[in-house]
PDB file of N, CA and C in Angstrom:
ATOM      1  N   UNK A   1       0.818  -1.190   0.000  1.00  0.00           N
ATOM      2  CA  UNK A   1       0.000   0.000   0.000  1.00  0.00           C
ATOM      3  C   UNK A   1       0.858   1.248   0.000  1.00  0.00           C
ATOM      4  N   UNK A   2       1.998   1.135   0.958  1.00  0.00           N
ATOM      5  CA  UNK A   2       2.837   2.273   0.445  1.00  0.00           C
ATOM      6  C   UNK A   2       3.694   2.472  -0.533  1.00  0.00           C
ATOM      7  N   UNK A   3       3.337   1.574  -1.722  1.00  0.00           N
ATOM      8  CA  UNK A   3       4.217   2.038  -3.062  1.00  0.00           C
ATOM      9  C   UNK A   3       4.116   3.171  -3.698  1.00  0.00           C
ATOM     10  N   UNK A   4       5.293   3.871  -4.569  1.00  0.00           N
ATOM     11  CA  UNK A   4       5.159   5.039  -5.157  1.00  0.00           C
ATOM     12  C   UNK A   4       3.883   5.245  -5.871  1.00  0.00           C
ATOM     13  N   UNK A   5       3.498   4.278  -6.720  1.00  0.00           N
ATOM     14  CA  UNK A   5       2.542   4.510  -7.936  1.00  0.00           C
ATOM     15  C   UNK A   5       1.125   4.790  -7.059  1.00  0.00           C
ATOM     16  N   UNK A   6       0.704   4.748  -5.806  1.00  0.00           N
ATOM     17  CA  UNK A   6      -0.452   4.509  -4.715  1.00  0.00           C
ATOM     18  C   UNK A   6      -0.403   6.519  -4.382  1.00  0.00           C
ATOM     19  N   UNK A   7       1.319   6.471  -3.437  1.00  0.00           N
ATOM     20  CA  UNK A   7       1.100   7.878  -3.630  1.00  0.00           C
ATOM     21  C   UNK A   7       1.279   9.335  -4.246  1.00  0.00           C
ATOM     22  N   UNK A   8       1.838   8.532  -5.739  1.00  0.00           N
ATOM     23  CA  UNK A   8       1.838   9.914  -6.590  1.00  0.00           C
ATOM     24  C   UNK A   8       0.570   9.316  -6.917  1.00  0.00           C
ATOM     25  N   UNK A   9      -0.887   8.406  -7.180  1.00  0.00           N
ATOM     26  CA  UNK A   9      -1.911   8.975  -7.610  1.00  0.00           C
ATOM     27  C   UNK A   9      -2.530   9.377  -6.608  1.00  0.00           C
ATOM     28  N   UNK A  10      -2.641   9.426  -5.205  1.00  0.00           N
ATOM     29  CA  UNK A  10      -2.722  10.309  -4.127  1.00  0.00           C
ATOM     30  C   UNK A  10      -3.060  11.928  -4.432  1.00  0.00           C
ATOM     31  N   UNK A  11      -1.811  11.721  -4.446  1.00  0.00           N
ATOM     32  CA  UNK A  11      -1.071  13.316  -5.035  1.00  0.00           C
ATOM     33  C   UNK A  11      -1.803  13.849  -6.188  1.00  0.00           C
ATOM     34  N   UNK A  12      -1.946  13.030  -6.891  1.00  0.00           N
ATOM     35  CA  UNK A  12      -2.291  13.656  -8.166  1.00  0.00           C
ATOM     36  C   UNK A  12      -3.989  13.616  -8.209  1.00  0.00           C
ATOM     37  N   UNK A  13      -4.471  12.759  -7.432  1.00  0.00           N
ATOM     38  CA  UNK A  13      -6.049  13.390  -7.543  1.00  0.00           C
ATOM     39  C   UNK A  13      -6.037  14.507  -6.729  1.00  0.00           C
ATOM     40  N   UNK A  14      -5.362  14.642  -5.791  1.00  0.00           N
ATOM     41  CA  UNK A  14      -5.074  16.588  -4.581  1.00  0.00           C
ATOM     42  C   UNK A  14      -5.106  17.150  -5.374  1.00  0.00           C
ATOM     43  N   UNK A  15      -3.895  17.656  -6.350  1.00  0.00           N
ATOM     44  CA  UNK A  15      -3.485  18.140  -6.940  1.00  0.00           C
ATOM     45  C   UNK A  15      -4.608  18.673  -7.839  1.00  0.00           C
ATOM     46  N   UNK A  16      -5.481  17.461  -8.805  1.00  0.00           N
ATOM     47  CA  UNK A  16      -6.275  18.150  -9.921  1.00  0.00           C
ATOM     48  C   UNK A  16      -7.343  18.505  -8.880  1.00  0.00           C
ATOM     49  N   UNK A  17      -8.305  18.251  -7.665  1.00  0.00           N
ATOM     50  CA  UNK A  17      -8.932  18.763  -7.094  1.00  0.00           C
ATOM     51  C   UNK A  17      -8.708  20.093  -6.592  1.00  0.00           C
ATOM     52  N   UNK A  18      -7.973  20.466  -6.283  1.00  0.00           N
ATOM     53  CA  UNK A  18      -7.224  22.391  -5.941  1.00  0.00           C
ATOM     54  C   UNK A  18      -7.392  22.498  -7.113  1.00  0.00           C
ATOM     55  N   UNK A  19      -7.030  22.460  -8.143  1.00  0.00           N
ATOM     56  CA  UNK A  19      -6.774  22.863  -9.462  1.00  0.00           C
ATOM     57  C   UNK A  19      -7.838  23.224  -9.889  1.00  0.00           C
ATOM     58  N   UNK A  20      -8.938  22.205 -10.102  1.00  0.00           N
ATOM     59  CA  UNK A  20     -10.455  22.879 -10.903  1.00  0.00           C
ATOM     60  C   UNK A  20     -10.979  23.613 -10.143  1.00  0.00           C
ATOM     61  N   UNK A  21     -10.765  23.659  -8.536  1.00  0.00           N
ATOM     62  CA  UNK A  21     -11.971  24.298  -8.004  1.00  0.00           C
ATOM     63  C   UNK A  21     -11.588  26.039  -8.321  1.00  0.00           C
ATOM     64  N   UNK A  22     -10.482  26.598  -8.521  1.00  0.00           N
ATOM     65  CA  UNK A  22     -10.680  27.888  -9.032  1.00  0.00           C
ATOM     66  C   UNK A  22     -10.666  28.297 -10.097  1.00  0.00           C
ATOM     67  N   UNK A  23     -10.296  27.097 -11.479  1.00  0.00           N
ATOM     68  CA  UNK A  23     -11.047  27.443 -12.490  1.00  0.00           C
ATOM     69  C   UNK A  23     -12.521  27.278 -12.850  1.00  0.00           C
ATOM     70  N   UNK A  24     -13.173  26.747 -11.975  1.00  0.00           N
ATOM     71  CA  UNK A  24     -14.392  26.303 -11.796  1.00  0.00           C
ATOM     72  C   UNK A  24     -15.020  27.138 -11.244  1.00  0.00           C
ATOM     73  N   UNK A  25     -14.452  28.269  -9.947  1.00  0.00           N
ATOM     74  CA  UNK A  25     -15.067  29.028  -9.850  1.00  0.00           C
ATOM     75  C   UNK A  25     -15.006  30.498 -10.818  1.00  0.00           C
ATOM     76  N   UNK A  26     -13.958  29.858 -10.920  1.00  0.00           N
ATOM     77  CA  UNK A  26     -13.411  31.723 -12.059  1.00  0.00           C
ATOM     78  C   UNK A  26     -14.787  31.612 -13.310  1.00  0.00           C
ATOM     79  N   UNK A  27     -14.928  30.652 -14.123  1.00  0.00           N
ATOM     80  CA  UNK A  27     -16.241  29.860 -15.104  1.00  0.00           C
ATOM     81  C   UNK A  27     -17.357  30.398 -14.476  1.00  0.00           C
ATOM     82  N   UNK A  28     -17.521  30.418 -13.184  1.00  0.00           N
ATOM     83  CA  UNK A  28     -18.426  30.419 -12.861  1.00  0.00           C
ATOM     84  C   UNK A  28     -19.083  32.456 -12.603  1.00  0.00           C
ATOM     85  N   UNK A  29     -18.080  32.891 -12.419  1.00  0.00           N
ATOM     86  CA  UNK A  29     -18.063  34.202 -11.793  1.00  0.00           C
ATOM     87  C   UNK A  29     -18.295  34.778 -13.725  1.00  0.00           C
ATOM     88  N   UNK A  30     -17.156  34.504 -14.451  1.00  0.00           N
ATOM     89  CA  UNK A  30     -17.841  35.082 -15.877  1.00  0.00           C
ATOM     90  C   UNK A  30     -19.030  34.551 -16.411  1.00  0.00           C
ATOM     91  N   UNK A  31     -19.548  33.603 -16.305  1.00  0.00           N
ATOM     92  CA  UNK A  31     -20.682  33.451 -16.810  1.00  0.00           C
ATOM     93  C   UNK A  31     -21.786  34.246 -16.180  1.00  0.00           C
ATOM     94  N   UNK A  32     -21.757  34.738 -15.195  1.00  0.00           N
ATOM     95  CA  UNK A  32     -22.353  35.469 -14.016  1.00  0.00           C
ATOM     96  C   UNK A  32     -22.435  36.515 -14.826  1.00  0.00           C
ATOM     97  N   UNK A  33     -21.096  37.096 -14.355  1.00  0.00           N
ATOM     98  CA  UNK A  33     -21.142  38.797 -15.034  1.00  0.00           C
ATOM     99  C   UNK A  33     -21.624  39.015 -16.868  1.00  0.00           C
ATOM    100  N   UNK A  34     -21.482  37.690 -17.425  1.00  0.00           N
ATOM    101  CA  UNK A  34     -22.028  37.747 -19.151  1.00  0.00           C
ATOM    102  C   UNK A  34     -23.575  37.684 -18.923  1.00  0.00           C
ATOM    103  N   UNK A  35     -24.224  36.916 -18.426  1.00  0.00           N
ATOM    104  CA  UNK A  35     -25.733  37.049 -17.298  1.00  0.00           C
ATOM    105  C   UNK A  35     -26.189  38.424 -17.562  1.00  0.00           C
ATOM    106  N   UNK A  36     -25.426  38.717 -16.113  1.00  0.00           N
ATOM    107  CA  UNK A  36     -26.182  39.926 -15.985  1.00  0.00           C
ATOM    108  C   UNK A  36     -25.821  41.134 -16.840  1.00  0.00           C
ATOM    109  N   UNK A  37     -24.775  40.924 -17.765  1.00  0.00           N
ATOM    110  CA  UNK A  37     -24.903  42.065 -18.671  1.00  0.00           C
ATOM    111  C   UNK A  37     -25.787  42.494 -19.655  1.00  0.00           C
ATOM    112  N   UNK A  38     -26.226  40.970 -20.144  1.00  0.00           N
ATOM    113  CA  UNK A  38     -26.908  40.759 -21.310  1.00  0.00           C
ATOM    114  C   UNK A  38     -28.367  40.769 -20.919  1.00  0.00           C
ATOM    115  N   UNK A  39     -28.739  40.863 -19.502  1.00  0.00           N
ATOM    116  CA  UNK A  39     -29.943  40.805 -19.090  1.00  0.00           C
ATOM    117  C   UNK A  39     -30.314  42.419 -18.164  1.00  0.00           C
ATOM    118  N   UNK A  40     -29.358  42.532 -17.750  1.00  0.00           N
ATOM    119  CA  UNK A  40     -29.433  44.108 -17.540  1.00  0.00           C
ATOM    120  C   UNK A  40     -29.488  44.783 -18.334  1.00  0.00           C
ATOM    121  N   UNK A  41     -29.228  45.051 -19.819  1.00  0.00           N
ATOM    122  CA  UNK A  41     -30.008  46.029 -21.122  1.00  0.00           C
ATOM    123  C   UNK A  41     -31.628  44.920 -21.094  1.00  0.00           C
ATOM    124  N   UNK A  42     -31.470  44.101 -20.832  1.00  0.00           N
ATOM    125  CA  UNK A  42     -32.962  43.686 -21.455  1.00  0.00           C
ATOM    126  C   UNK A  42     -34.349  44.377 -19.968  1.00  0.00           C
ATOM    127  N   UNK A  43     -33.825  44.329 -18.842  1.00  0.00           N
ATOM    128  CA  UNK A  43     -34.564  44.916 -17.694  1.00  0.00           C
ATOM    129  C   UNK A  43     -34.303  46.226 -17.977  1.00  0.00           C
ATOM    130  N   UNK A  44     -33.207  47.099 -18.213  1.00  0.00           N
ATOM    131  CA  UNK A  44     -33.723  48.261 -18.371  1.00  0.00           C
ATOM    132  C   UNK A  44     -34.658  48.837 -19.798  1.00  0.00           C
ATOM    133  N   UNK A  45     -34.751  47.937 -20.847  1.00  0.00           N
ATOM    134  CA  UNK A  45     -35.575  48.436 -22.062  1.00  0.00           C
ATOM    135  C   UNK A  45     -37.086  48.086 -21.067  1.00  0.00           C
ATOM    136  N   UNK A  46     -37.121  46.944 -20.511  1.00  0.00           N
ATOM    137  CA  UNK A  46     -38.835  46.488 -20.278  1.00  0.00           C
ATOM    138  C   UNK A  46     -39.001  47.630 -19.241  1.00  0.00           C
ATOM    139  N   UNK A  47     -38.204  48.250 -18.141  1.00  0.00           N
ATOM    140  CA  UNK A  47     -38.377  49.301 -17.324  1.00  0.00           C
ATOM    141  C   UNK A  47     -38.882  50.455 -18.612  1.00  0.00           C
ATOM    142  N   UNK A  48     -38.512  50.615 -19.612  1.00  0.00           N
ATOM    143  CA  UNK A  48     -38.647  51.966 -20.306  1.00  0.00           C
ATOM    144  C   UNK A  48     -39.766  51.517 -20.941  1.00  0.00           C
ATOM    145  N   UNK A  49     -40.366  50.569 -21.511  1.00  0.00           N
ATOM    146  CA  UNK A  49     -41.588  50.151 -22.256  1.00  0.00           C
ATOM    147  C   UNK A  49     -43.002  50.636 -21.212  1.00  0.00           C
ATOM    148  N   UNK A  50     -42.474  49.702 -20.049  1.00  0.00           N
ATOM    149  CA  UNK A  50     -43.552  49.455 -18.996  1.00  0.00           C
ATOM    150  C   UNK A  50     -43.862  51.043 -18.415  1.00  0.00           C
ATOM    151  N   UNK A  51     -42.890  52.059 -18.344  1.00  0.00           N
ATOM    152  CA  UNK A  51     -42.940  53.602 -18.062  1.00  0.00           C
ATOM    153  C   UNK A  51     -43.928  54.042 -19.512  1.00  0.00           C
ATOM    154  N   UNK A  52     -43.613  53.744 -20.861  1.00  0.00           N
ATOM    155  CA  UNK A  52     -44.462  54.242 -21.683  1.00  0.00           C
ATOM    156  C   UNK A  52     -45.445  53.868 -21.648  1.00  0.00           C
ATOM    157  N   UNK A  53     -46.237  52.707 -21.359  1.00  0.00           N
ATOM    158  CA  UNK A  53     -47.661  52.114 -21.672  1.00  0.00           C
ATOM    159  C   UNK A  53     -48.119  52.665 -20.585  1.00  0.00           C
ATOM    160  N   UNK A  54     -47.780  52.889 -19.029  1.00  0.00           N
ATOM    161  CA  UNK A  54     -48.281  53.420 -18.171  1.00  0.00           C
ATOM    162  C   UNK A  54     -48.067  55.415 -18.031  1.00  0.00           C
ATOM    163  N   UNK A  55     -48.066  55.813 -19.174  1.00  0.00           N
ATOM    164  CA  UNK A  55     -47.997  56.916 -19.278  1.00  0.00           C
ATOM    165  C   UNK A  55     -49.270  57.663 -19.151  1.00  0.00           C
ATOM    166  N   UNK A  56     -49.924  58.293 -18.378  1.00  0.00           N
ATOM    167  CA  UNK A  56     -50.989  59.178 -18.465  1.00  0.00           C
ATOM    168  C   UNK A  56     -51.172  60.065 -19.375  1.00  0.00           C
ATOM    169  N   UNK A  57     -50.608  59.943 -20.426  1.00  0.00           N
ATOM    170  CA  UNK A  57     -50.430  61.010 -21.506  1.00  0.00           C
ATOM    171  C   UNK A  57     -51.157  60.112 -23.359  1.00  0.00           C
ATOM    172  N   UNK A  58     -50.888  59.046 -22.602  1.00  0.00           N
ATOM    173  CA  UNK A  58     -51.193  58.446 -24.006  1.00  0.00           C
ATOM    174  C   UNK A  58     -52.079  56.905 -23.401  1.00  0.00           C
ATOM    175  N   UNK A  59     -52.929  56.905 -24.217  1.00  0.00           N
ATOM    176  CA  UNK A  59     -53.526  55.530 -24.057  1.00  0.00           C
ATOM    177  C   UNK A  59     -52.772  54.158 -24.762  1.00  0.00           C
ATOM    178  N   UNK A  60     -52.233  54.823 -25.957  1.00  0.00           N
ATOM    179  CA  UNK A  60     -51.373  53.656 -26.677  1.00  0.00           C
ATOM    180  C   UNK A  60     -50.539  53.916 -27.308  1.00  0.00           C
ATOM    181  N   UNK A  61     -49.546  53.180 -27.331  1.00  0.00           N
ATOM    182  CA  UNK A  61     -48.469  53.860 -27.950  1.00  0.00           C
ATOM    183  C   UNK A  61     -48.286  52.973 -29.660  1.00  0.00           C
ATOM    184  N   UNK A  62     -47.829  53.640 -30.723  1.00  0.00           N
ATOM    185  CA  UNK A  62     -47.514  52.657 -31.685  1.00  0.00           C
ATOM    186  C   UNK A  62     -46.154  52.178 -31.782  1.00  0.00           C
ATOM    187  N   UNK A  63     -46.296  50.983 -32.885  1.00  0.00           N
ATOM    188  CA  UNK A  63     -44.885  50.654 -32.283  1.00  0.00           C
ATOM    189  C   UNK A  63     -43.391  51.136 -32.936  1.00  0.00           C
ATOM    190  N   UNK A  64     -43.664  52.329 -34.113  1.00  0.00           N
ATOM    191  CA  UNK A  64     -43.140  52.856 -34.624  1.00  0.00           C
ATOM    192  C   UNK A  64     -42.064  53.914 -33.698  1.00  0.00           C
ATOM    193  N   UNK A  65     -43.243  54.253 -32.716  1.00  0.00           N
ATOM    194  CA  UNK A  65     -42.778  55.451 -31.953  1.00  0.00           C
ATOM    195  C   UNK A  65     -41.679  54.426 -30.446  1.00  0.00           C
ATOM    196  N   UNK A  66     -41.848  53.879 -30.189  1.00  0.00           N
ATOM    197  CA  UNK A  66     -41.487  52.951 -29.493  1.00  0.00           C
ATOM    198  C   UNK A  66     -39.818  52.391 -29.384  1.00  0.00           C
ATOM    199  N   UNK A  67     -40.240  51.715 -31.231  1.00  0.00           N
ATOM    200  CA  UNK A  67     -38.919  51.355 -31.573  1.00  0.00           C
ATOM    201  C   UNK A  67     -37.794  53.107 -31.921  1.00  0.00           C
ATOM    202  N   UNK A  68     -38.482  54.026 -31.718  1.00  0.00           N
ATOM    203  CA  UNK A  68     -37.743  55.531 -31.809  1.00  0.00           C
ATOM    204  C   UNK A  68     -36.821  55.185 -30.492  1.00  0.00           C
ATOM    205  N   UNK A  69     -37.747  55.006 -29.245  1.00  0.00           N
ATOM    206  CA  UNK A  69     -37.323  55.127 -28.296  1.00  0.00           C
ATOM    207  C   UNK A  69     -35.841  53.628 -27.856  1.00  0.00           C
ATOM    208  N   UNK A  70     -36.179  53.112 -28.347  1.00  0.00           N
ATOM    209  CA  UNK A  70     -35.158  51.500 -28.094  1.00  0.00           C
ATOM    210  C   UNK A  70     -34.481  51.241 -29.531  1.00  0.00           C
ATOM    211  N   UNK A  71     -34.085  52.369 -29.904  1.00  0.00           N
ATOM    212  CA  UNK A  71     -32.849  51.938 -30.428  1.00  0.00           C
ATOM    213  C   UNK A  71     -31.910  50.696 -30.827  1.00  0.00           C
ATOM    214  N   UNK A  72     -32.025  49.912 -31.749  1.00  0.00           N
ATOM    215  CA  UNK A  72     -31.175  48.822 -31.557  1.00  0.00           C
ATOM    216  C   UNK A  72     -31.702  47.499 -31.227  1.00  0.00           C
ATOM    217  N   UNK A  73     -32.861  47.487 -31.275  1.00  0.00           N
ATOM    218  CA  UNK A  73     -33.633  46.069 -31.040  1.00  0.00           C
ATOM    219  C   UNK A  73     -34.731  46.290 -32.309  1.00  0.00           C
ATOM    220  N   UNK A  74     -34.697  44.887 -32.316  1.00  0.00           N
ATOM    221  CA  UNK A  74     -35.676  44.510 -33.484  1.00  0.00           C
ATOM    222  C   UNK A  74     -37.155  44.772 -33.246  1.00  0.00           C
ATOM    223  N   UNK A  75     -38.033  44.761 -34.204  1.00  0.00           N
ATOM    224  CA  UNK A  75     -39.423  44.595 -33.693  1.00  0.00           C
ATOM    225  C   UNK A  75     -39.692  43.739 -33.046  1.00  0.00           C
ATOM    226  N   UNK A  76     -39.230  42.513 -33.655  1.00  0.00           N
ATOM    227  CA  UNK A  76     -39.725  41.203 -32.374  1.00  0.00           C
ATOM    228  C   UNK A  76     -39.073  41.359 -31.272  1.00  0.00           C
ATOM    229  N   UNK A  77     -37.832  41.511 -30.850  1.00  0.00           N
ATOM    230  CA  UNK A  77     -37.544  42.082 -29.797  1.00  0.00           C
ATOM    231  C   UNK A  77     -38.722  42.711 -28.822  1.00  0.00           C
ATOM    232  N   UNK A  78     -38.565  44.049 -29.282  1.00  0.00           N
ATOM    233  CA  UNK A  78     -39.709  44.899 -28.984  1.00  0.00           C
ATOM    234  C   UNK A  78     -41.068  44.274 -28.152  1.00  0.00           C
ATOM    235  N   UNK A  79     -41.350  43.595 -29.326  1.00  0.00           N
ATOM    236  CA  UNK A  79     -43.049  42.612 -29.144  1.00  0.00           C
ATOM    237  C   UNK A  79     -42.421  41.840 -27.790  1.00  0.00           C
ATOM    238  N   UNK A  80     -41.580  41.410 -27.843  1.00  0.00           N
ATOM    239  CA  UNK A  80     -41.706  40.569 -26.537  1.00  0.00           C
ATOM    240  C   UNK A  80     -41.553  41.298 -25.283  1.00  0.00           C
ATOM    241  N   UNK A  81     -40.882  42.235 -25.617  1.00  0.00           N
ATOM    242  CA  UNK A  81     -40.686  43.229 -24.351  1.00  0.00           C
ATOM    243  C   UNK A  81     -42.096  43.779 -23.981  1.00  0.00           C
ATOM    244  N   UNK A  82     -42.971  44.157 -25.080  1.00  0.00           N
ATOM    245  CA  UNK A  82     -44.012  44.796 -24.825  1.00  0.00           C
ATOM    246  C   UNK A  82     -45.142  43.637 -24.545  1.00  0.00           C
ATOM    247  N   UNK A  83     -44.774  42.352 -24.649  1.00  0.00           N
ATOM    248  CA  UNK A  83     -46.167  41.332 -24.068  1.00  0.00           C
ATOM    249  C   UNK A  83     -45.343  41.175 -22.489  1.00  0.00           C
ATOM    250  N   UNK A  84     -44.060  40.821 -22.302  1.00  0.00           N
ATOM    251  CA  UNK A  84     -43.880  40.972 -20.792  1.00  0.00           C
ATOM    252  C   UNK A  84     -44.563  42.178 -20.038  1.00  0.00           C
ATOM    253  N   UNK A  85     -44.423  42.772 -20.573  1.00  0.00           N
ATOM    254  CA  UNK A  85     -44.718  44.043 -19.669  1.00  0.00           C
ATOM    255  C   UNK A  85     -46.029  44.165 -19.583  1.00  0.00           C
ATOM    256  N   UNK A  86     -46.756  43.160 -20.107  1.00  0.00           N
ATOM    257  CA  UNK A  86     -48.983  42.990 -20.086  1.00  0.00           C
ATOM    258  C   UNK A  86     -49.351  44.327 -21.260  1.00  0.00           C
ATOM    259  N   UNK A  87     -48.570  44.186 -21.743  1.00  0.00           N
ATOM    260  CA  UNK A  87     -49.024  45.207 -23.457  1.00  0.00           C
ATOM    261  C   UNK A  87     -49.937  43.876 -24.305  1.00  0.00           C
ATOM    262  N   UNK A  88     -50.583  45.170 -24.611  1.00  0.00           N
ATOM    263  CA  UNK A  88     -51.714  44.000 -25.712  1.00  0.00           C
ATOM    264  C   UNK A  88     -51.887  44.759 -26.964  1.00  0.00           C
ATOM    265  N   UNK A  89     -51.981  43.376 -27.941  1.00  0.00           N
ATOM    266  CA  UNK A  89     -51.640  44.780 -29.594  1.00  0.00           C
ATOM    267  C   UNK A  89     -53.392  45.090 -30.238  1.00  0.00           C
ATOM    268  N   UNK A  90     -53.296  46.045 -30.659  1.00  0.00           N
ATOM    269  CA  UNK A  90     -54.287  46.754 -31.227  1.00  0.00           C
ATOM    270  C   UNK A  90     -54.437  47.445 -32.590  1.00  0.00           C
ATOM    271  N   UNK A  91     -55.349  47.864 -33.058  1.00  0.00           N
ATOM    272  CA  UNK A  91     -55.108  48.458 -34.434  1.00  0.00           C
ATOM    273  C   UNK A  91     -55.820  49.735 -34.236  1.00  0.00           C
ATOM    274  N   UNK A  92     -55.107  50.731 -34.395  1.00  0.00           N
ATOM    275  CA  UNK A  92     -56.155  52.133 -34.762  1.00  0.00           C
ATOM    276  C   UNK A  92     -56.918  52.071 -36.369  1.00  0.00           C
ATOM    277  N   UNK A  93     -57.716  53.219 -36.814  1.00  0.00           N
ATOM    278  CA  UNK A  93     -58.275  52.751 -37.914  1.00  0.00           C
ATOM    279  C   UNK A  93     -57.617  52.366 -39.431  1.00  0.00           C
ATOM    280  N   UNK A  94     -56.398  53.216 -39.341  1.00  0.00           N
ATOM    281  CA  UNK A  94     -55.556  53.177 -40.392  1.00  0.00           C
ATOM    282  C   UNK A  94     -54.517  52.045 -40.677  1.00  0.00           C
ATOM    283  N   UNK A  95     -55.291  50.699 -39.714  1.00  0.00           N
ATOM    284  CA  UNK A  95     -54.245  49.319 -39.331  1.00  0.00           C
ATOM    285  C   UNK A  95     -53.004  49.828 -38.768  1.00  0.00           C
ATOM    286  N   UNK A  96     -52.730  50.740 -38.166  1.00  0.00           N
ATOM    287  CA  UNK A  96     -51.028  50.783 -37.573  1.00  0.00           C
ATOM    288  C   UNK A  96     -51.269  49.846 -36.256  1.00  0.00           C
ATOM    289  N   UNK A  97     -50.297  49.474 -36.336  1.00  0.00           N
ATOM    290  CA  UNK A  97     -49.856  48.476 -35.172  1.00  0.00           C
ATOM    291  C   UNK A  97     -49.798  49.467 -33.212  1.00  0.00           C
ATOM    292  N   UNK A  98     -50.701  49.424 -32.610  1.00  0.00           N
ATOM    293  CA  UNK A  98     -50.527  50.066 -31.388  1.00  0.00           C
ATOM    294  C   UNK A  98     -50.495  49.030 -30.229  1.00  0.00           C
ATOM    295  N   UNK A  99     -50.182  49.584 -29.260  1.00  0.00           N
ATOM    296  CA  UNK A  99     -50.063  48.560 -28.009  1.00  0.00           C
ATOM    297  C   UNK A  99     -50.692  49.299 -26.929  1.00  0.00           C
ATOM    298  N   UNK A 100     -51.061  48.920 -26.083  1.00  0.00           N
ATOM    299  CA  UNK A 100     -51.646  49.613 -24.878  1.00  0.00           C
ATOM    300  C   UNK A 100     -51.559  48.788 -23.903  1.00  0.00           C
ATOM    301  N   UNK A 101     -51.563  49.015 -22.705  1.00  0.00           N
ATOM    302  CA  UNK A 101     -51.072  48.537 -21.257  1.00  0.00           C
ATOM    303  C   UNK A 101     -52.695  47.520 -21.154  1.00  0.00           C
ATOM    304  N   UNK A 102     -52.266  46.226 -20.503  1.00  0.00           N
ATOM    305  CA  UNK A 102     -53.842  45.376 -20.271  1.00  0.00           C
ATOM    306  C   UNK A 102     -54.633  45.828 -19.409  1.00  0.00           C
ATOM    307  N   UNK A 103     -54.437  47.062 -17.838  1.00  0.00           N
ATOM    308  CA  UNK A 103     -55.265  47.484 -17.579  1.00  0.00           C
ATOM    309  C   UNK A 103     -55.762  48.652 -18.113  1.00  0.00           C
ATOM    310  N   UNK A 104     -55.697  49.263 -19.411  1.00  0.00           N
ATOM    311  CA  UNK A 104     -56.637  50.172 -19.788  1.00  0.00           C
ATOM    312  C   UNK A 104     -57.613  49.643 -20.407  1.00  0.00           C
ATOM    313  N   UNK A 105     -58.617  50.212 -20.413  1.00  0.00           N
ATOM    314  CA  UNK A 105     -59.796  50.139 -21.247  1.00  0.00           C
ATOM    315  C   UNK A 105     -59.660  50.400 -22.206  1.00  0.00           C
ATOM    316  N   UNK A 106     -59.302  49.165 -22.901  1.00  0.00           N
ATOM    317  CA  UNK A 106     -58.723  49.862 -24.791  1.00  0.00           C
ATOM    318  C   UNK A 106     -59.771  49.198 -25.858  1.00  0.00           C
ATOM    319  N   UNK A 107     -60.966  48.533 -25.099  1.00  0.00           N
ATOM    320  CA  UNK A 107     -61.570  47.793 -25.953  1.00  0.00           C
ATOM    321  C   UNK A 107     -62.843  48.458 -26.658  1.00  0.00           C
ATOM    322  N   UNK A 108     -62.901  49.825 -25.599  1.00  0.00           N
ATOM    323  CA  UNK A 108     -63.972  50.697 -26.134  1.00  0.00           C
ATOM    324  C   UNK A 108     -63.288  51.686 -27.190  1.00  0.00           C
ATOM    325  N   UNK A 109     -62.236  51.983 -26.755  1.00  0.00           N
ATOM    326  CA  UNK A 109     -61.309  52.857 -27.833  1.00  0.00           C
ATOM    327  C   UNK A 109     -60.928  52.301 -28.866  1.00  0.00           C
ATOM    328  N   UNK A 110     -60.593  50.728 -28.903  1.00  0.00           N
ATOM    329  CA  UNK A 110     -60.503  50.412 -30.288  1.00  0.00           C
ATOM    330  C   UNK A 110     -61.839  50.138 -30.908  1.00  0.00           C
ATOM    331  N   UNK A 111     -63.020  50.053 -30.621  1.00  0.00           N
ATOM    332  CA  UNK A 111     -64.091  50.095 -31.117  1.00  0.00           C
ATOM    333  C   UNK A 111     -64.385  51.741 -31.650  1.00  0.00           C
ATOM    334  N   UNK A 112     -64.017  52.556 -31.379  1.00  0.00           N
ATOM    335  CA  UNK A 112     -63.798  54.374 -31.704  1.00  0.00           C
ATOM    336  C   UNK A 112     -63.283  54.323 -32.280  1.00  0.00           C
ATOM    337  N   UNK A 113     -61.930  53.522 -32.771  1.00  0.00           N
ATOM    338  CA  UNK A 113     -60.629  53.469 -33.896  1.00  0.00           C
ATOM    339  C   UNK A 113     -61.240  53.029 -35.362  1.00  0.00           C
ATOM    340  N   UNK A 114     -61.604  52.104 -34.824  1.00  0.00           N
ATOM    341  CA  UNK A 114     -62.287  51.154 -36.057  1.00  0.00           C
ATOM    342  C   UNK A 114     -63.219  51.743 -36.938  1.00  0.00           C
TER     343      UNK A 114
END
């Protein structure tokens, strides 16, 4: 039991055990910070959507004016940001694409649109 070949593989499972655990954690800490980078622009666009649909100034917003505001994302993008946020799509009379927040009463106004 005390032959060399017993404790250099001893040694050598120590050895690779120290070894991964701080590249394992280092893996772990960038995938973290790639996380939350890539998800921190996506919480602050739905923060800026969810501020427009709840705007007292407008009942609906289109999505023309929208994508003015978010820069750099696609429409579908957009659309998904604006169904998280309880946006529901609508048509004014001229078919443009509008969205409005799910607690407004948009069902009498799009009946006025129409």
């Amino acid at each position: 039991m005390d032959s060399p070949m017993v404790i250099a593989a001893i040694i050598g499972a120590i050895a690779g055990l120290f070894g991964s655990i701080p590249i394992g954690f280092l893996s772990y800490r960038l995938a973290e910070r790639k996380f939350k980078t890539e998800n921190g622009l996506n919480l602050q666009a739905s923060e800026v959507v969810k501020a427009l649909l709840k705007s007292e100034n407008y009942e609906a917003r289109s999505l023309n004016h929208i994508k003015l505001l978010l820069t750099g994302l696609t429409d579908e993008q957009i659309r998904h940001l604006l169904i998280e946020a309880s946006a529901v799509r609508i048509e004014d009379k001229d078919g443009k694409e509008m969205w409005a927040h799910l607690d407004r009463d948009i069902t009498k106004k799009q009946m006025e649109w129409a």
